[in-house]
N, C-alpha and C. Protein backbone atom coordinates (compact mmCIF):
# COMPACT_ATOMS: atom_id res chain seq x y z
N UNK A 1 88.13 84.46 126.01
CA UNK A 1 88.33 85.23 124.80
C UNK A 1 89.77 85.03 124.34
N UNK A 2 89.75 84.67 123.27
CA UNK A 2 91.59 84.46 122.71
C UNK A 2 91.68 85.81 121.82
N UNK A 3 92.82 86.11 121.68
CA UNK A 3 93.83 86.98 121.06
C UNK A 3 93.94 86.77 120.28
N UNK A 4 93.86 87.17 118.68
CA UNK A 4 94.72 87.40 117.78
C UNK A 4 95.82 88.09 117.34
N UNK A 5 97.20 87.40 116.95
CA UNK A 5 98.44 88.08 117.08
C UNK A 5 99.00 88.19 115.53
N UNK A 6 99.02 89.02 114.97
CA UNK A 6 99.10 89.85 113.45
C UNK A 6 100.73 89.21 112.97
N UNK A 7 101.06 88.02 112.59
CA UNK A 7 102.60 87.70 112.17
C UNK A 7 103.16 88.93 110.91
N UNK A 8 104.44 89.09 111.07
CA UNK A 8 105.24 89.80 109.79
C UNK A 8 104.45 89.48 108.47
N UNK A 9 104.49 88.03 108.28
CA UNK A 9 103.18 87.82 106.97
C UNK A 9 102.13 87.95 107.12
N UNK A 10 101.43 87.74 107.68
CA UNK A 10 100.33 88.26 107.94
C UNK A 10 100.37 89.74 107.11
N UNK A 11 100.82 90.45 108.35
CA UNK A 11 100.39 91.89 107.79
C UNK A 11 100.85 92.39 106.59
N UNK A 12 102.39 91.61 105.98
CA UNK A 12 102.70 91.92 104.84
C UNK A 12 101.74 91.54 103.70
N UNK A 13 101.16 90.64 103.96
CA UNK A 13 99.77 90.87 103.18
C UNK A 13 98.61 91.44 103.26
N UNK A 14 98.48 91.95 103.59
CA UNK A 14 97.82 93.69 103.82
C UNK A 14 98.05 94.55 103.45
N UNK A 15 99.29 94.82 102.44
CA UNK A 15 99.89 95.71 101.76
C UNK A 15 100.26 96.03 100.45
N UNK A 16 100.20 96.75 99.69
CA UNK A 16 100.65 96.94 98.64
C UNK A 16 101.62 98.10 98.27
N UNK A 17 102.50 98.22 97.90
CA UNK A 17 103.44 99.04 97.86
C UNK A 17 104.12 99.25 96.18
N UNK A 18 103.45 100.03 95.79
CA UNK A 18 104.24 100.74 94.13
C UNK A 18 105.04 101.56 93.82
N UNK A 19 105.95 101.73 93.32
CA UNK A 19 106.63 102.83 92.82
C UNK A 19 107.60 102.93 91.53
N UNK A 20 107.04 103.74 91.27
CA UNK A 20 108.27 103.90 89.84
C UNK A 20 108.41 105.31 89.39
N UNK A 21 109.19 105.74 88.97
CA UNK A 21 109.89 107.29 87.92
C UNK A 21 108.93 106.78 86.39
N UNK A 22 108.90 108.03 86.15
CA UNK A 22 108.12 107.72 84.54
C UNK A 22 108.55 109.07 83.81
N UNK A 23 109.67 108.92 82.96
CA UNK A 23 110.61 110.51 82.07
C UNK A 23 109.31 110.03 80.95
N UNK A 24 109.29 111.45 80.97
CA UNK A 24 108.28 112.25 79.66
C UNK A 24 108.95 112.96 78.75
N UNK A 25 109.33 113.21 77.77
CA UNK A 25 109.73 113.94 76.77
C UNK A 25 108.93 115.32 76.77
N UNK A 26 108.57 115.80 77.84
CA UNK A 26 107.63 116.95 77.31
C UNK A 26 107.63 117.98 78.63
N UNK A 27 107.34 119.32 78.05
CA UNK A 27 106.89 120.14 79.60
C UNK A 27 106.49 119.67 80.71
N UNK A 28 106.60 120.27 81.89
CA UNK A 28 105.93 119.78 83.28
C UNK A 28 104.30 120.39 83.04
N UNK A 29 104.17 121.49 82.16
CA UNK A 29 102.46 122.03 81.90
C UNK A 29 101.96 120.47 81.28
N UNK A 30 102.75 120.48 80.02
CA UNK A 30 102.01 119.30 79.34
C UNK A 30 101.67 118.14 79.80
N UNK A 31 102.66 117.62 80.58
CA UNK A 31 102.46 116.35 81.15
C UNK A 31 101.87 116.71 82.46
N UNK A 32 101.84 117.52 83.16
CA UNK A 32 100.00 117.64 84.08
C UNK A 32 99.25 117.46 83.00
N UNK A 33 98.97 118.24 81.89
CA UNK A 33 97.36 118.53 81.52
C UNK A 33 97.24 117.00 81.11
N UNK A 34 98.51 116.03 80.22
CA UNK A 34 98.15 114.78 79.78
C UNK A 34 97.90 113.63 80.96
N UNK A 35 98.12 114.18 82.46
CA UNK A 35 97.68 113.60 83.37
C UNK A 35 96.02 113.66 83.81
N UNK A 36 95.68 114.93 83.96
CA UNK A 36 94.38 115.24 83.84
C UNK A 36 93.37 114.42 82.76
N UNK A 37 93.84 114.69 81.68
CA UNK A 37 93.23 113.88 80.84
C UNK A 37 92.94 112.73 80.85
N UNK A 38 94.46 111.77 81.37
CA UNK A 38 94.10 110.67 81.48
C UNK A 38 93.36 109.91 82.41
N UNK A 39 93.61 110.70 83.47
CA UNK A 39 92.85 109.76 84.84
C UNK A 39 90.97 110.49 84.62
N UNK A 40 91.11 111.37 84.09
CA UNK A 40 89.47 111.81 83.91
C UNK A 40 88.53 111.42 82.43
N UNK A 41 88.57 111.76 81.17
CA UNK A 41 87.48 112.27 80.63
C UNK A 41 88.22 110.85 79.47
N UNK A 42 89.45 110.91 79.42
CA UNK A 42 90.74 110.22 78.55
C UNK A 42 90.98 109.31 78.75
N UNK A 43 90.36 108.56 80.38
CA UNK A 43 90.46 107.31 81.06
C UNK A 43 90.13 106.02 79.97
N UNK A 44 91.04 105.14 80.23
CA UNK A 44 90.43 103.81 79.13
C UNK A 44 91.49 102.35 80.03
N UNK A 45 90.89 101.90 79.23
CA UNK A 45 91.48 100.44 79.84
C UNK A 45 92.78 99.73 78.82
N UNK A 46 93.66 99.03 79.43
CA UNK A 46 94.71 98.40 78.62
C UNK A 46 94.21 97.64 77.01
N UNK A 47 92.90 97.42 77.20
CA UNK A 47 92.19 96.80 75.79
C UNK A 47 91.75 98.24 75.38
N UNK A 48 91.66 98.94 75.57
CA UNK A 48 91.44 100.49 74.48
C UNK A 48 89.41 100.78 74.92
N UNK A 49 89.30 100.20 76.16
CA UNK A 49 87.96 100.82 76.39
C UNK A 49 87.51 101.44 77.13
N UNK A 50 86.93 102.92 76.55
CA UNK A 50 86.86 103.74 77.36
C UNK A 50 86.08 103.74 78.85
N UNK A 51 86.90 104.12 79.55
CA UNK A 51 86.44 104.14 81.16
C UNK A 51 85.78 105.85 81.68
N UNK A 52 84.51 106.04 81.80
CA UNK A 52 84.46 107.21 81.92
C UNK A 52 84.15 107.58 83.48
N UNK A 53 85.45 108.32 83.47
CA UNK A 53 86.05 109.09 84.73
C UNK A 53 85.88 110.60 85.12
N UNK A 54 85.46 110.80 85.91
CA UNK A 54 85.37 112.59 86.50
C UNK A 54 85.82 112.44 87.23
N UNK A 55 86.99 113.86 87.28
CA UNK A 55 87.85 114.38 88.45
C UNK A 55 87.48 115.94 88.39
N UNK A 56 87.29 115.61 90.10
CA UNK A 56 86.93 117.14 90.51
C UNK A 56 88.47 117.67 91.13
N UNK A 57 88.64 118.62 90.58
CA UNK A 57 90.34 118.97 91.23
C UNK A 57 90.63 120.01 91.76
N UNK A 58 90.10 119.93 93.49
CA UNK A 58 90.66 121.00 93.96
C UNK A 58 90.60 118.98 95.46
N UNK A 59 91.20 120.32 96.60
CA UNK A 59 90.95 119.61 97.59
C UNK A 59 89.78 118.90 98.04
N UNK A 60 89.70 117.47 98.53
CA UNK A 60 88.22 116.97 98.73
C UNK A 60 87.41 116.99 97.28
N UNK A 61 87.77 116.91 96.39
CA UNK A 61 87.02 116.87 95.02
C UNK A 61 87.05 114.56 94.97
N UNK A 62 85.99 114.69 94.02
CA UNK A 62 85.75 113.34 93.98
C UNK A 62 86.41 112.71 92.95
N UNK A 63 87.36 111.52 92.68
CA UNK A 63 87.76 110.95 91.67
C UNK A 63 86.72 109.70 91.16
N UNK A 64 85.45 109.49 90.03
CA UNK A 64 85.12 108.53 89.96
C UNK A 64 84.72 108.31 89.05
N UNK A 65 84.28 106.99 89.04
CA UNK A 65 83.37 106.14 87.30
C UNK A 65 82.14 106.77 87.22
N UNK A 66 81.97 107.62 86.21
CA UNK A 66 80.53 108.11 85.85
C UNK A 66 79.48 107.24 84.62
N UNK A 67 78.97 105.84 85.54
CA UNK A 67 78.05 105.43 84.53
C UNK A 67 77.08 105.56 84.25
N UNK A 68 76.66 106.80 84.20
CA UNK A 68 75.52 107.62 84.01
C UNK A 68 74.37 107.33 85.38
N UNK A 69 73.68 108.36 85.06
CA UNK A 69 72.01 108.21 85.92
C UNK A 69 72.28 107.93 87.37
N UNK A 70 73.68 109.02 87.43
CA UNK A 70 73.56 108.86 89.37
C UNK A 70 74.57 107.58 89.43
N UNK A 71 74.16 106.86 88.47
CA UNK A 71 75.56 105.42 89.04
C UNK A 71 77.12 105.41 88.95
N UNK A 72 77.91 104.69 89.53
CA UNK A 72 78.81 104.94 89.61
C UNK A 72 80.12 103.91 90.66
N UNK A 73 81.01 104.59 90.55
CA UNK A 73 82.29 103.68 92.23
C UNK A 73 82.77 104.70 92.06
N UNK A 74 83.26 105.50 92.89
CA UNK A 74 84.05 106.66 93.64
C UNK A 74 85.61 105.73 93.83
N UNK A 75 86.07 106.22 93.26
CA UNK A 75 87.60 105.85 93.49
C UNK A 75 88.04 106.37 94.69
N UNK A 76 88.29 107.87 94.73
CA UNK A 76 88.83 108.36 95.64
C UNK A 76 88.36 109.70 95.88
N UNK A 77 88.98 110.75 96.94
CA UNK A 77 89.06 112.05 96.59
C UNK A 77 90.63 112.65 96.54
N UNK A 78 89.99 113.63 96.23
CA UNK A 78 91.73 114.35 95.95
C UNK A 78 92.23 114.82 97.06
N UNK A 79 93.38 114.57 97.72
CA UNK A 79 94.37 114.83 98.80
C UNK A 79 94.82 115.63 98.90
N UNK A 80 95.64 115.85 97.82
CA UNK A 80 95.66 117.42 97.96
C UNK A 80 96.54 117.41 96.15
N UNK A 81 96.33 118.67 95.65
CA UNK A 81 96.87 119.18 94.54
C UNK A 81 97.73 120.57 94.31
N UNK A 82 99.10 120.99 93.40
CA UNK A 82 99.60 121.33 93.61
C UNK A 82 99.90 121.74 92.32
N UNK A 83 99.27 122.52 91.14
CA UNK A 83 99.34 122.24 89.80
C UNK A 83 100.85 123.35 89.50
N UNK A 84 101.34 122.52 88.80
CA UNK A 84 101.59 121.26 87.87
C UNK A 84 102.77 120.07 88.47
N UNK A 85 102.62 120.04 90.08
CA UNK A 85 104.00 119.37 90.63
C UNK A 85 103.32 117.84 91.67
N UNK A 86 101.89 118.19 91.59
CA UNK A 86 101.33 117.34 92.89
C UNK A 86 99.73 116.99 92.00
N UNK A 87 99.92 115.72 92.14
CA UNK A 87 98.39 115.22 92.27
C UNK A 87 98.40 113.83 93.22
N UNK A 88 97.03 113.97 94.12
CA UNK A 88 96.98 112.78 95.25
C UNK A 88 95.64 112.68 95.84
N UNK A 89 95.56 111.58 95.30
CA UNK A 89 94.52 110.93 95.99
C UNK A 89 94.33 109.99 97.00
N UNK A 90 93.37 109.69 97.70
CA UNK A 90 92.71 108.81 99.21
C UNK A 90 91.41 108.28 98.73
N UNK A 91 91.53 106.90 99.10
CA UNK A 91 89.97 106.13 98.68
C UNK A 91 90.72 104.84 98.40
N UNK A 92 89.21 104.00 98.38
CA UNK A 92 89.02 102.58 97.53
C UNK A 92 89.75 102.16 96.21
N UNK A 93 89.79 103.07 95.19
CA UNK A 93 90.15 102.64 94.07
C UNK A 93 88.83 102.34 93.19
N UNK A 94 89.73 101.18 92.46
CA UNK A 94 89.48 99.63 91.75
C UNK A 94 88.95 99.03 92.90
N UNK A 95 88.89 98.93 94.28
CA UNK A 95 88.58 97.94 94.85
C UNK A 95 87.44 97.83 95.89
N UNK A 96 86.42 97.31 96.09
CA UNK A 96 85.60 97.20 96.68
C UNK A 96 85.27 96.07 97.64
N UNK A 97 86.83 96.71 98.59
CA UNK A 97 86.68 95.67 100.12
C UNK A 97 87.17 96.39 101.04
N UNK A 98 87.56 96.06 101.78
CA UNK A 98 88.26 96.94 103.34
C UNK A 98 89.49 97.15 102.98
N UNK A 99 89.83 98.71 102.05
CA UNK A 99 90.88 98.74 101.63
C UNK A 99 91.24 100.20 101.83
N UNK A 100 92.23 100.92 102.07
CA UNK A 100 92.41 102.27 102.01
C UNK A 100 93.71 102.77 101.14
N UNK A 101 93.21 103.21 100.21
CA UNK A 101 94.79 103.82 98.80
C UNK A 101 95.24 104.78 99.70
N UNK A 102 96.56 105.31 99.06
CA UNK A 102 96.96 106.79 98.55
C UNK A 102 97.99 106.42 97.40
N UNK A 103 97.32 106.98 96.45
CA UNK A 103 98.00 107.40 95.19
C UNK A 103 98.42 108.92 94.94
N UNK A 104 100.02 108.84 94.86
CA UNK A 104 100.60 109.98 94.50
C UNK A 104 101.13 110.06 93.55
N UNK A 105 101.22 111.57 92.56
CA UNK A 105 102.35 111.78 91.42
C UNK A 105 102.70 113.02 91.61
N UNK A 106 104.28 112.45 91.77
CA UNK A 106 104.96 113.84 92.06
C UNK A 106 105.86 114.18 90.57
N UNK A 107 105.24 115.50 90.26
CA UNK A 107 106.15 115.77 88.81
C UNK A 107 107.16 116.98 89.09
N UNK A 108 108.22 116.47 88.31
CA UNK A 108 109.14 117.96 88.59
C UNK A 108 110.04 117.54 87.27
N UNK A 109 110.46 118.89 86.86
CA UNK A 109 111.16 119.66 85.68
C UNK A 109 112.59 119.03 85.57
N UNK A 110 113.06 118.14 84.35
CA UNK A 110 114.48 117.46 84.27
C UNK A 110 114.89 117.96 83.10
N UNK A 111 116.45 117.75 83.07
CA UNK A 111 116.73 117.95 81.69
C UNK A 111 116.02 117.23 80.45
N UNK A 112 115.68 117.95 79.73
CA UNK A 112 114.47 116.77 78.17
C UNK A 112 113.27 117.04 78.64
N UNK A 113 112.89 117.43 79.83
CA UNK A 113 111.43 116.63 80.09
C UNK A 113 111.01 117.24 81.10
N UNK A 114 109.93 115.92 81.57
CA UNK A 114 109.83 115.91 83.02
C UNK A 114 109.57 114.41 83.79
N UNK A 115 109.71 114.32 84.62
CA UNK A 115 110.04 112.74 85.63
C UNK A 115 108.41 112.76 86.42
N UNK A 116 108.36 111.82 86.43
CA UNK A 116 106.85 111.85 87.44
C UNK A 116 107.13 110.48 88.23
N UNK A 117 107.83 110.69 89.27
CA UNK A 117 107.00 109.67 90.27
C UNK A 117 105.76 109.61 91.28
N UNK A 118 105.55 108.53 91.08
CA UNK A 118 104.52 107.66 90.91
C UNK A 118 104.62 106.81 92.15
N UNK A 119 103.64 106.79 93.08
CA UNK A 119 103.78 106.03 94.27
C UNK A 119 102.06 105.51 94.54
N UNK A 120 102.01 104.00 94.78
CA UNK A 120 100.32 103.45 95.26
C UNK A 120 100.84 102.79 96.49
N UNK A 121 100.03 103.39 97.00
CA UNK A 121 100.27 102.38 98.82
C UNK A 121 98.47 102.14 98.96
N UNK A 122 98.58 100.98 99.08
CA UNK A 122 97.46 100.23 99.93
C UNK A 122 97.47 99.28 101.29
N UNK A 123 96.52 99.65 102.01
CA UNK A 123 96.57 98.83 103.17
C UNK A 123 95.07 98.39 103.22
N UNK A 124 94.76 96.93 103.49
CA UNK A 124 94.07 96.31 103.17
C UNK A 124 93.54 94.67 103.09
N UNK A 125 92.27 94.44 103.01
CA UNK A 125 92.38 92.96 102.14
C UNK A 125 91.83 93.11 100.68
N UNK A 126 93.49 92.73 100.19
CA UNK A 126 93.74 92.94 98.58
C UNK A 126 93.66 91.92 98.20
N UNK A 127 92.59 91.65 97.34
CA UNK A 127 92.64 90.00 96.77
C UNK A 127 93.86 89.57 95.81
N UNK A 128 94.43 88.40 95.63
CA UNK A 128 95.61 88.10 95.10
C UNK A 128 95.64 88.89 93.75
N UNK A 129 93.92 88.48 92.66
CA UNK A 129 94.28 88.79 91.07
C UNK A 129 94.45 90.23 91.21
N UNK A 130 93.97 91.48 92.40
CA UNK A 130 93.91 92.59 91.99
C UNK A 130 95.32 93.06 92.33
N UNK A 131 95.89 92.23 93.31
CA UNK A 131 97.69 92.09 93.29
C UNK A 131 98.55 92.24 91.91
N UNK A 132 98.16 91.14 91.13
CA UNK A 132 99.02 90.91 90.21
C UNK A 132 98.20 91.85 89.12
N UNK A 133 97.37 92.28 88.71
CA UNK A 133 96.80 92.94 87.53
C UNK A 133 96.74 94.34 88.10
N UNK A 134 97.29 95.09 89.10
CA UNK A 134 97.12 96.43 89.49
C UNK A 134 98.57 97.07 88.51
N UNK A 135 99.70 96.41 88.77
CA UNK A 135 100.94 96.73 87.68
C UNK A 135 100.35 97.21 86.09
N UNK A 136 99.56 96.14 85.30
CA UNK A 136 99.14 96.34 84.35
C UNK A 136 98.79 97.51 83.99
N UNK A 137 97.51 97.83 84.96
CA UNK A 137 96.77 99.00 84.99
C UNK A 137 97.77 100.40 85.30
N UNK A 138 98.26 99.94 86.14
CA UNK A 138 98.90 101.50 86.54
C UNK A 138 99.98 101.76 85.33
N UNK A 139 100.69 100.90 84.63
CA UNK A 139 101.45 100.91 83.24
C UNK A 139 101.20 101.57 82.19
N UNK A 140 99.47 100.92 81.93
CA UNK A 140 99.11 101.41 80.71
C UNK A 140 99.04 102.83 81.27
N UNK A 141 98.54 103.55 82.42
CA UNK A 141 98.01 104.77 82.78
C UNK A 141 98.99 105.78 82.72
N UNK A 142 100.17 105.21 83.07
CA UNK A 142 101.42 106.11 82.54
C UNK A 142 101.99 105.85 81.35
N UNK A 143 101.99 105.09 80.49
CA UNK A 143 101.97 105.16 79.14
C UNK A 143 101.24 105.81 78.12
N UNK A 144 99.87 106.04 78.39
CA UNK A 144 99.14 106.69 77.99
C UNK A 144 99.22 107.94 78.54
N UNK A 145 99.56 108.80 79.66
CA UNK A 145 99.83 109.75 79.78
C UNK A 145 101.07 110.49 79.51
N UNK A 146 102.15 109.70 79.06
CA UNK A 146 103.75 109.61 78.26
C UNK A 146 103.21 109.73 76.71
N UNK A 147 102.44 109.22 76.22
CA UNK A 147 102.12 109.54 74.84
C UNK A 147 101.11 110.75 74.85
N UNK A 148 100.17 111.18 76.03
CA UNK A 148 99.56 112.69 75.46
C UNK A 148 100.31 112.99 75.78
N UNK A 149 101.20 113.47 76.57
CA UNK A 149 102.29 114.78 76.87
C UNK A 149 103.21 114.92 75.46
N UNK A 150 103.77 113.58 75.09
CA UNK A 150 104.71 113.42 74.07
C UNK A 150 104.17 114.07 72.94
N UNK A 151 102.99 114.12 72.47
CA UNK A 151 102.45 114.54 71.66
C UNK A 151 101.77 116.06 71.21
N UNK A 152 101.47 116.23 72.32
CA UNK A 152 100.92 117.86 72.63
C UNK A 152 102.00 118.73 72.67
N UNK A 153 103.35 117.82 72.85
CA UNK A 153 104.51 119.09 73.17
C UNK A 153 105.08 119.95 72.09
C-alpha cells in the first residue's frame, strides 16, 4: 500500500480564500435589509437575470435556488445570524463537488455609513473556471447590495 503525501501546492489548491471591506453610504438597518434582499428574493446574476433564491434566517435555516416544483441546489444553511451585524453561512454554494464554504458578512456602523466585510473560505476541489469567475459573482452581489442600501436610505 503506498502513501499519499499532500505538498504545500497541493493543498494550496484546495483552497479558496476571499476578502474584502465594502463602505455603504447608508444605515447598518438598511444595508442588512439590502443584504437580505439581495442574497434572497432580489438575487440576480451579473447579466441582470433573475436568480430565485430563499433564505430562511434564523439558525440552521436553508439558503437556496427555488426552481419551482420541489427543485432546486441548496447553497447553504445559515451559521449563525446576528441582525443587523452578522450573516453566515456553511454549504456547497455555486458548487457541486467535494467542497465545503463559509461565507461571512460582518457589518458594523462607520462614520457616513456602514463597512461590511466580507469573507468566502472554501476548502475543496474547486475547479479552475469557478476560481476565476467566483470574484465576479461575489462583486456584482455587493454592488448590488451597495446600490439597495444607497437607495432606500
Amino acid at each position: 500500500m503506498s502513501t499519499a503525501v499532500a505538498t504545500p501546492s497541493a493543498v494550496e489548491n484546495l483552497v479558496l480564500n476571499l476578502t474584502t471591506d465594502i463602505h455603504v453610504r447608508a444605515s447598518l438597518e438598511d444595508t442588512f435589509a439590502a443584504l437580505l434582499e439581495q442574497l434572497g428574493p432580489g438575487a440576480d446574476t451579473p447579466d441582470g437575470t433573475a436568480m430565485p433564491m430563499k433564505l430562511e434566517l434564523w439558525p440552521g435555516g436553508r439558503w437556496f435556488r427555488d426552481l419551482g416544483n420541489g427543485d432546486g441546489h441548496l447553497w447553504g444553511h445559515v451559521q449563525a445570524v446576528k441582525r443587523p451585524t452578522l450573516l453566515e453561512f456553511t454549504g456547497p454554494l455555486f458548487m457541486s463537488y467535494a467542497v465545503v464554504n463559509n461565507v461571512q458578512y460582518r457589518l458594523k456602523k462607520v462614520e457616513g455609513g456602514t463597512i461590511i466585510s466580507f469573507h468566502h473560505f472554501a476548502l475543496g476541489a474547486i475547479p479552475d473556471d469557478y476560481r476565476q469567475g467566483v470574484n465576479k459573482g461575489w462583486t456584482h452581489i455587493a454592488e448590488r447590495i451597495r446600490a439597495r442600501a444607497e437607495k432606500g436610505r
